[in-house]
N, C-alpha and C. Protein backbone atom coordinates (compact mmCIF):
# COMPACT_ATOMS: atom_id res chain seq x y z
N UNK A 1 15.33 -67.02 -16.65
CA UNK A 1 14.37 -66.81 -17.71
C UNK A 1 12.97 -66.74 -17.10
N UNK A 2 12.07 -66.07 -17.72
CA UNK A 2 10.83 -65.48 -17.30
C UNK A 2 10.05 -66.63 -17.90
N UNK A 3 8.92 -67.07 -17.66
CA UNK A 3 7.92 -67.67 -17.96
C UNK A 3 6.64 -66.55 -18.33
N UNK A 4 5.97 -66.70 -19.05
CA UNK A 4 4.58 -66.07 -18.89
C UNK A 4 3.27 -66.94 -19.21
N UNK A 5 2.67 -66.68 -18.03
CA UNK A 5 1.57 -67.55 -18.95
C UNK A 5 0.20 -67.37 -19.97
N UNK A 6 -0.03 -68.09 -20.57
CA UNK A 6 -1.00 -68.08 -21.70
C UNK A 6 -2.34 -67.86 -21.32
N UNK A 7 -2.95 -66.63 -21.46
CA UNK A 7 -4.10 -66.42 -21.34
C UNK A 7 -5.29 -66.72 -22.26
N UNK A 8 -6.10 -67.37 -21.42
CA UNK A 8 -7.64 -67.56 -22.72
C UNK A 8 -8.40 -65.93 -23.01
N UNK A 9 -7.61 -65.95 -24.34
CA UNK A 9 -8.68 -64.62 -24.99
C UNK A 9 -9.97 -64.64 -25.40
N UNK A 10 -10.89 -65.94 -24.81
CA UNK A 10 -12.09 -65.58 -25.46
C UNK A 10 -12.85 -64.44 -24.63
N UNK A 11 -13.36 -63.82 -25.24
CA UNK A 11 -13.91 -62.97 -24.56
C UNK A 11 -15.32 -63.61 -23.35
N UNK A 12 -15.17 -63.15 -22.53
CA UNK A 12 -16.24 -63.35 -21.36
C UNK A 12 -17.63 -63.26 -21.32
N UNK A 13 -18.60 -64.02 -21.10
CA UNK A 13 -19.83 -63.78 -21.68
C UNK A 13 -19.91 -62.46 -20.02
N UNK A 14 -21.49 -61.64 -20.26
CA UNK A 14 -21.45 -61.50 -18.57
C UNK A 14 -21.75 -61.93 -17.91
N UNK A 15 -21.89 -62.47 -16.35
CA UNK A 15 -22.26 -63.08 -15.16
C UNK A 15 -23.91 -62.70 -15.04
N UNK A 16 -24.22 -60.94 -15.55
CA UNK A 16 -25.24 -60.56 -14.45
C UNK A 16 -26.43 -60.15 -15.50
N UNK A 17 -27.35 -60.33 -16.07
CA UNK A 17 -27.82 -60.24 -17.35
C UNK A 17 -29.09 -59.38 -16.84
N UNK A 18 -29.72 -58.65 -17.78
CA UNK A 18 -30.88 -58.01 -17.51
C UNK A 18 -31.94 -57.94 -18.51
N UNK A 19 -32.98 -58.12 -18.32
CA UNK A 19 -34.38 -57.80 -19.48
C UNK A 19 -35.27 -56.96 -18.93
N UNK A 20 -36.14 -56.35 -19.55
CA UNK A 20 -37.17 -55.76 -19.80
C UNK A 20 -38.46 -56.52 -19.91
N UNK A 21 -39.44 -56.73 -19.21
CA UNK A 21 -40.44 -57.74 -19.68
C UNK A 21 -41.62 -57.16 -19.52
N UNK A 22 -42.25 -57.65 -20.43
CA UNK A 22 -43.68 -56.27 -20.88
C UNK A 22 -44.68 -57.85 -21.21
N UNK A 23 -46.15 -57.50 -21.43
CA UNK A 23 -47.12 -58.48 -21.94
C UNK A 23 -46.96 -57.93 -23.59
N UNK A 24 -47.33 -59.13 -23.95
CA UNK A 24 -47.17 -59.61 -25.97
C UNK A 24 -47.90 -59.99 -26.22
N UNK A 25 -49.04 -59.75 -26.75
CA UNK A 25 -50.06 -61.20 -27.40
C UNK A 25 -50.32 -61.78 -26.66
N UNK A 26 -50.42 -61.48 -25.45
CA UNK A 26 -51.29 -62.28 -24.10
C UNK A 26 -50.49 -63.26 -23.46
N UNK A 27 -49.00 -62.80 -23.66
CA UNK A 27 -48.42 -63.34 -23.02
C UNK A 27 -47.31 -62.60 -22.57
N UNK A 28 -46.53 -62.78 -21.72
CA UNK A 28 -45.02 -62.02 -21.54
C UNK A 28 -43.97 -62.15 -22.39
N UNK A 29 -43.34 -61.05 -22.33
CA UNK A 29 -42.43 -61.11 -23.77
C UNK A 29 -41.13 -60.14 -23.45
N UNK A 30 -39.80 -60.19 -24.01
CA UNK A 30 -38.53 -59.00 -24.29
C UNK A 30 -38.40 -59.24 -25.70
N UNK A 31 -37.72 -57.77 -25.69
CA UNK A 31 -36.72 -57.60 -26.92
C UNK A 31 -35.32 -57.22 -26.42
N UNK A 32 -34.59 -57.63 -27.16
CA UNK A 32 -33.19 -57.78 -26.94
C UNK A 32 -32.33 -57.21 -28.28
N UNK A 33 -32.53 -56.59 -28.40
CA UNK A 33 -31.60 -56.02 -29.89
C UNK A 33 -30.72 -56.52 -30.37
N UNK A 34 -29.96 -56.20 -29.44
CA UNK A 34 -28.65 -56.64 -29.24
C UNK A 34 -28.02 -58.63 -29.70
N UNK A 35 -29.01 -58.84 -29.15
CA UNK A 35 -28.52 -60.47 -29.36
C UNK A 35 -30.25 -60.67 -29.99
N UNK A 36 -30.57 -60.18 -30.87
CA UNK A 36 -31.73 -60.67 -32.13
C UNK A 36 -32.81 -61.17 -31.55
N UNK A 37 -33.67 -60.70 -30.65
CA UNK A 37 -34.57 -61.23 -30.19
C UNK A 37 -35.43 -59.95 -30.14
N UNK A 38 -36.68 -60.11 -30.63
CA UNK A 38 -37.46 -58.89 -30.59
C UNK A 38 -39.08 -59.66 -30.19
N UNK A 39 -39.59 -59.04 -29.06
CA UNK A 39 -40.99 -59.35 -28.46
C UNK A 39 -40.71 -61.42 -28.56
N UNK A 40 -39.95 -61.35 -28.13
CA UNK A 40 -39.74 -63.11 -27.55
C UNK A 40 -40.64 -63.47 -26.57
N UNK A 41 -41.49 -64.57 -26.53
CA UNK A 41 -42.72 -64.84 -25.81
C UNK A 41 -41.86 -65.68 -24.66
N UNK A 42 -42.86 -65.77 -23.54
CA UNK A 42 -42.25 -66.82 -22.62
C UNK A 42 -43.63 -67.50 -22.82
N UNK A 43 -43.32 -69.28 -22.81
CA UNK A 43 -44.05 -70.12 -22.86
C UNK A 43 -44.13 -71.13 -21.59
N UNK A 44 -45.28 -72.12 -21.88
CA UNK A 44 -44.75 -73.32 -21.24
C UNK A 44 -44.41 -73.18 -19.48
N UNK A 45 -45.35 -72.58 -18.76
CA UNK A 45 -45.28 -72.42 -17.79
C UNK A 45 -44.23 -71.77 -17.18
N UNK A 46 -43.57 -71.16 -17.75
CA UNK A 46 -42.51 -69.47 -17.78
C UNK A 46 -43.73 -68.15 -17.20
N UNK A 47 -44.71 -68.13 -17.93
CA UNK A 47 -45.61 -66.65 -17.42
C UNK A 47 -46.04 -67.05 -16.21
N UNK A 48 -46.98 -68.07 -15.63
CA UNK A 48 -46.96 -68.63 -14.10
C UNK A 48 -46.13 -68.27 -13.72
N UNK A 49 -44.58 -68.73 -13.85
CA UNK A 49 -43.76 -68.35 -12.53
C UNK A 49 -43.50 -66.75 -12.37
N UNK A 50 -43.84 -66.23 -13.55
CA UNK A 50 -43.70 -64.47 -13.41
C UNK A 50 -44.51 -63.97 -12.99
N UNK A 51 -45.99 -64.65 -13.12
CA UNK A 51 -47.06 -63.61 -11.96
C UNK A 51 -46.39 -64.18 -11.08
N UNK A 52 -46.41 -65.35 -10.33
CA UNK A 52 -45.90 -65.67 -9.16
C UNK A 52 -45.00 -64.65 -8.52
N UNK A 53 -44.21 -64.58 -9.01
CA UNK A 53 -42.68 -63.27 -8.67
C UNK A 53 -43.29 -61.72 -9.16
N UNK A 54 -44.06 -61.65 -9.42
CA UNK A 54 -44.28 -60.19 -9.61
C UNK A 54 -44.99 -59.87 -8.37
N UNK A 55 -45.90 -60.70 -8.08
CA UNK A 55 -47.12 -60.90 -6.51
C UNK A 55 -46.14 -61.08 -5.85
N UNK A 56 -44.91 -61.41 -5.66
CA UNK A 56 -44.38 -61.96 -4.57
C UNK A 56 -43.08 -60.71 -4.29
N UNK A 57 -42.62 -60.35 -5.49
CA UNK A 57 -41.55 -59.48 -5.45
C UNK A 57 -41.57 -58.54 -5.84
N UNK A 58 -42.27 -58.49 -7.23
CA UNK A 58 -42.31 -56.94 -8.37
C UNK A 58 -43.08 -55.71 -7.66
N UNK A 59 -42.94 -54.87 -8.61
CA UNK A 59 -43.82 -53.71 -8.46
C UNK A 59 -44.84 -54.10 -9.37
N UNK A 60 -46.29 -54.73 -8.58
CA UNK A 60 -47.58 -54.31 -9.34
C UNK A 60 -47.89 -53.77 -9.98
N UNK A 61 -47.76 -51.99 -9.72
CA UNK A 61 -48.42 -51.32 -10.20
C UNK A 61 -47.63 -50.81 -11.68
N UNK A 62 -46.45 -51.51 -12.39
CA UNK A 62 -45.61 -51.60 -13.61
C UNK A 62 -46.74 -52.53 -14.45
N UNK A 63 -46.38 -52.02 -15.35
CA UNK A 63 -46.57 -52.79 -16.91
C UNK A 63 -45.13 -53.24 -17.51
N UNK A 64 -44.32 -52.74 -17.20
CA UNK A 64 -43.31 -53.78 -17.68
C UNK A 64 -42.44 -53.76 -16.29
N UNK A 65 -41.55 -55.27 -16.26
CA UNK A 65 -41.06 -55.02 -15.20
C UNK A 65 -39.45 -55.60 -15.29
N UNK A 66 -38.62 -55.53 -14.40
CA UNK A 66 -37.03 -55.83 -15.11
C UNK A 66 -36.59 -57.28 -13.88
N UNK A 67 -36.10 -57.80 -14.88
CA UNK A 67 -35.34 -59.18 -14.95
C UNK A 67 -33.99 -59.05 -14.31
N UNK A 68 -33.47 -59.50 -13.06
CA UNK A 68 -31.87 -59.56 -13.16
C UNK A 68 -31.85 -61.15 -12.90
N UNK A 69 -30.65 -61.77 -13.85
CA UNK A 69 -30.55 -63.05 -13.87
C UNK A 69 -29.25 -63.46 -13.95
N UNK A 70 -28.47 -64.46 -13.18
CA UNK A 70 -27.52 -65.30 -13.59
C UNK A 70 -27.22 -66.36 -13.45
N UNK A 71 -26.41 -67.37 -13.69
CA UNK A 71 -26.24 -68.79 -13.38
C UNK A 71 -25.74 -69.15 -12.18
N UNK A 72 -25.41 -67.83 -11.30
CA UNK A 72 -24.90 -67.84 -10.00
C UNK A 72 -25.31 -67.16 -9.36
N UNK A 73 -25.34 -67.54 -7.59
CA UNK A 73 -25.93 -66.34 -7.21
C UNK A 73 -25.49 -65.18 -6.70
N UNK A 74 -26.18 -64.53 -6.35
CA UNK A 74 -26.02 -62.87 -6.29
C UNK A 74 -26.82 -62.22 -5.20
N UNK A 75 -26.19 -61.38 -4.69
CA UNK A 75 -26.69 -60.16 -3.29
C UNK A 75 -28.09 -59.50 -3.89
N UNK A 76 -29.06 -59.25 -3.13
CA UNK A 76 -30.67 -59.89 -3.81
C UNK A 76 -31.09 -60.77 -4.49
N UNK A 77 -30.93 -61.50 -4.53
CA UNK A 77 -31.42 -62.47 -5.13
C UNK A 77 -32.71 -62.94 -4.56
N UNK A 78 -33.75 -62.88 -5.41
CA UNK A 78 -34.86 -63.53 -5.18
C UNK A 78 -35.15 -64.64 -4.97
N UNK A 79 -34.77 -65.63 -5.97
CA UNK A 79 -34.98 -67.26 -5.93
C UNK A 79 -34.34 -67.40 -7.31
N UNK A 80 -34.40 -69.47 -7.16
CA UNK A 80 -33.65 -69.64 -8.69
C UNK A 80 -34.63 -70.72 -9.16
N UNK A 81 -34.07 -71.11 -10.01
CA UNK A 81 -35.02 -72.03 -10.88
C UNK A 81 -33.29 -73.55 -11.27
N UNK A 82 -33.93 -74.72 -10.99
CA UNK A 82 -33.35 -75.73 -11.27
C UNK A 82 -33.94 -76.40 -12.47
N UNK A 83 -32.57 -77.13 -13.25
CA UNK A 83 -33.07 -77.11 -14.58
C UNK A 83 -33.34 -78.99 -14.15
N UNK A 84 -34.18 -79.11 -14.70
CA UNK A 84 -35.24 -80.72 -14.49
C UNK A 84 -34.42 -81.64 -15.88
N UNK A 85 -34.63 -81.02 -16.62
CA UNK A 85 -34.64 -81.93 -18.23
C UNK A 85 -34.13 -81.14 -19.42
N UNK A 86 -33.54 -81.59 -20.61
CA UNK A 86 -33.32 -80.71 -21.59
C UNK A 86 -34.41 -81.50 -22.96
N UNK A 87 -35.08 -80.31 -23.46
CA UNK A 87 -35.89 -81.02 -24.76
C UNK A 87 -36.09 -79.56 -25.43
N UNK A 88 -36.42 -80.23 -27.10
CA UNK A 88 -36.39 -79.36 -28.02
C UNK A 88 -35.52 -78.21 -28.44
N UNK A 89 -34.51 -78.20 -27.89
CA UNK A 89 -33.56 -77.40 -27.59
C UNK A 89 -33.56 -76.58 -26.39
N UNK A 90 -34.48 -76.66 -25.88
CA UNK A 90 -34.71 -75.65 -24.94
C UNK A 90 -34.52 -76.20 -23.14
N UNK A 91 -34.56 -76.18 -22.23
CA UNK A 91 -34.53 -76.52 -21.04
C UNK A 91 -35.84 -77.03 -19.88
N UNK A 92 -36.18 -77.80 -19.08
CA UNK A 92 -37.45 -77.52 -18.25
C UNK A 92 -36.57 -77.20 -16.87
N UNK A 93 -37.61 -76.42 -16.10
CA UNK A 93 -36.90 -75.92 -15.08
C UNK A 93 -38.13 -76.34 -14.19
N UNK A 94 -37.64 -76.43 -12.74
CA UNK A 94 -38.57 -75.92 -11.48
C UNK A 94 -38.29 -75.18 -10.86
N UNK A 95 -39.44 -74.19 -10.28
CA UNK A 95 -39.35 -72.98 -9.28
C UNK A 95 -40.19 -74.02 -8.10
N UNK A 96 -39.67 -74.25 -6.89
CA UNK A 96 -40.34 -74.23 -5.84
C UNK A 96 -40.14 -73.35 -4.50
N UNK A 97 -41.54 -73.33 -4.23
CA UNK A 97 -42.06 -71.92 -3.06
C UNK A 97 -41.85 -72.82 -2.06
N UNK A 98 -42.91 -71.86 -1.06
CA UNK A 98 -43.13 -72.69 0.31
C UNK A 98 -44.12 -73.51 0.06
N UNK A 99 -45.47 -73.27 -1.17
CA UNK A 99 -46.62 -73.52 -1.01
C UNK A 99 -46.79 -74.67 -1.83
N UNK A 100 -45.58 -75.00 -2.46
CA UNK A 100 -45.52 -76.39 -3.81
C UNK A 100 -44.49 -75.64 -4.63
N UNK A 101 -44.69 -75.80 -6.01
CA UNK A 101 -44.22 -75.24 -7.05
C UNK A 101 -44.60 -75.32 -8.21
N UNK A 102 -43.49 -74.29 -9.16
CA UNK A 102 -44.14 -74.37 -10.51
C UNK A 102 -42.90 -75.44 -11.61
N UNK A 103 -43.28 -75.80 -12.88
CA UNK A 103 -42.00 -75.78 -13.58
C UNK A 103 -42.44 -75.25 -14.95
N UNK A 104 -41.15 -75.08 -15.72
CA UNK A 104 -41.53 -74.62 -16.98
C UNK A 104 -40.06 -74.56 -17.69
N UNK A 105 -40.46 -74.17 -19.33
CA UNK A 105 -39.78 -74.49 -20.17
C UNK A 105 -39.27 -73.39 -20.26
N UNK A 106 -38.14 -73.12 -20.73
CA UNK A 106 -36.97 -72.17 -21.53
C UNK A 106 -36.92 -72.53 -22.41
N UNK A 107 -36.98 -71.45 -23.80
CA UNK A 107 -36.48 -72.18 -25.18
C UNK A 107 -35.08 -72.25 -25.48
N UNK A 108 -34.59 -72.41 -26.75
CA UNK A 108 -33.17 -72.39 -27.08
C UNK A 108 -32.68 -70.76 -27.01
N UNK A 109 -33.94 -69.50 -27.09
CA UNK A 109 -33.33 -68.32 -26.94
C UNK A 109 -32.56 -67.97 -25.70
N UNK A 110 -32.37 -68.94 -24.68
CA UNK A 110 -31.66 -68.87 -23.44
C UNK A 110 -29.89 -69.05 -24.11
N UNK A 111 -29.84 -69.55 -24.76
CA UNK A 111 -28.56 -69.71 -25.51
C UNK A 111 -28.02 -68.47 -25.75
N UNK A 112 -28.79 -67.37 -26.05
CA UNK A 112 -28.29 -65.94 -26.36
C UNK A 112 -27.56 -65.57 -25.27
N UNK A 113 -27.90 -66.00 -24.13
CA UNK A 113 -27.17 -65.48 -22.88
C UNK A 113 -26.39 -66.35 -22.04
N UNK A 114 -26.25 -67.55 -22.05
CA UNK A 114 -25.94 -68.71 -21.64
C UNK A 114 -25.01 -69.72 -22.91
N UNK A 115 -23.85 -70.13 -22.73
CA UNK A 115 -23.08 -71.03 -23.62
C UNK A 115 -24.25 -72.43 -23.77
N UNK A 116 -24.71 -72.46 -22.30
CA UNK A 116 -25.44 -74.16 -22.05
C UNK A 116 -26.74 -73.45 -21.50
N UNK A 117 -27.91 -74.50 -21.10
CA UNK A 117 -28.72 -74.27 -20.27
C UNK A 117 -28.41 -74.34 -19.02
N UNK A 118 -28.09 -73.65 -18.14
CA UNK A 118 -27.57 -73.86 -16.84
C UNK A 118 -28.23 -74.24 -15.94
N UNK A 119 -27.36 -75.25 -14.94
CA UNK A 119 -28.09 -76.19 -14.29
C UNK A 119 -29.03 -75.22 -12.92
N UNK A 120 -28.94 -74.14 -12.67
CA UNK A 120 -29.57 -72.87 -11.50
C UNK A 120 -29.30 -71.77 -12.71
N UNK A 121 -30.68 -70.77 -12.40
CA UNK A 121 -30.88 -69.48 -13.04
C UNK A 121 -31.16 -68.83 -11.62
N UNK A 122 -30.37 -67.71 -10.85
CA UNK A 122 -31.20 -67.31 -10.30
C UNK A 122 -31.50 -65.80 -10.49
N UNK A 123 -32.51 -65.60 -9.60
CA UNK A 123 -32.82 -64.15 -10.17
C UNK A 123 -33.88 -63.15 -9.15
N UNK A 124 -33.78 -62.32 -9.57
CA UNK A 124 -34.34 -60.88 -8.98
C UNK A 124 -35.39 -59.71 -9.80
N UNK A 125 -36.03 -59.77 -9.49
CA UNK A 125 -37.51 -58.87 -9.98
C UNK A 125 -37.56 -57.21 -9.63
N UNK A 126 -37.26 -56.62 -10.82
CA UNK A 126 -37.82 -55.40 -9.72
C UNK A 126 -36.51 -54.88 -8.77
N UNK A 127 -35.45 -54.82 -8.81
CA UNK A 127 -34.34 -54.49 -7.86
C UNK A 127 -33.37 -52.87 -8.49
């Protein structure tokens, strides 16, 4: 007699995620259609670490520039961010350089792409 085994049908979130990130109201921002997020601000010491990575990695001379991100890492990969604390629903993270570092908050809209706040985001600018 054959055995088979039982597969988990939930469907798979993806590994390798991507945004669009443009300035909003004087701050950086995506829209995401798709998962209900339209001109979503980054707060809370989130825009610091993006000039940081735009000077360090991006193309300057863009007005908007693209996000690759996952909870694991990946072939380019720029750097990641470690998650410090969880509050308000949302996450604190640190980015550290060579020169010190930054940290900052994620809100609960990280949930759109993430089951949890994950303990490493890492990611790539511009690739």
């Amino acid at each position: 007699m054959v055995e088979f085994s039982r597969f988990n049908t939930k469907t798979m979130s993806n590994a390798m995620m991507v945004i669009q990130i443009y300035k909003h109201c004087g701050t950086w921002a995506f829209t995401d259609k798709a998962r209900g997020l339209t001109h979503e601000p980054f707060v809370a010491g989130i825009p610091e670490i993006i000039d940081f990575c735009i000077d360090a990695y991006g193309d300057k001379t863009k007005e908007t520039h693209r996000i690759v991100f996952s909870a694991e890492d990946f072939p380019l990969c720029q750097g990641h961010m470690t998650k410090t604390s969880n509050e308000h629903g949302g996450a604190w993270y640190q980015f550290d350089v060579q020169d010190g570092g930054f940290k900052g908050w994620l809100c609960p809209a990280t949930l759109k792409f993430f089951d949890s706040h994950p303990e490493k985001i890492y990611f790539a600018f511009d690739i």
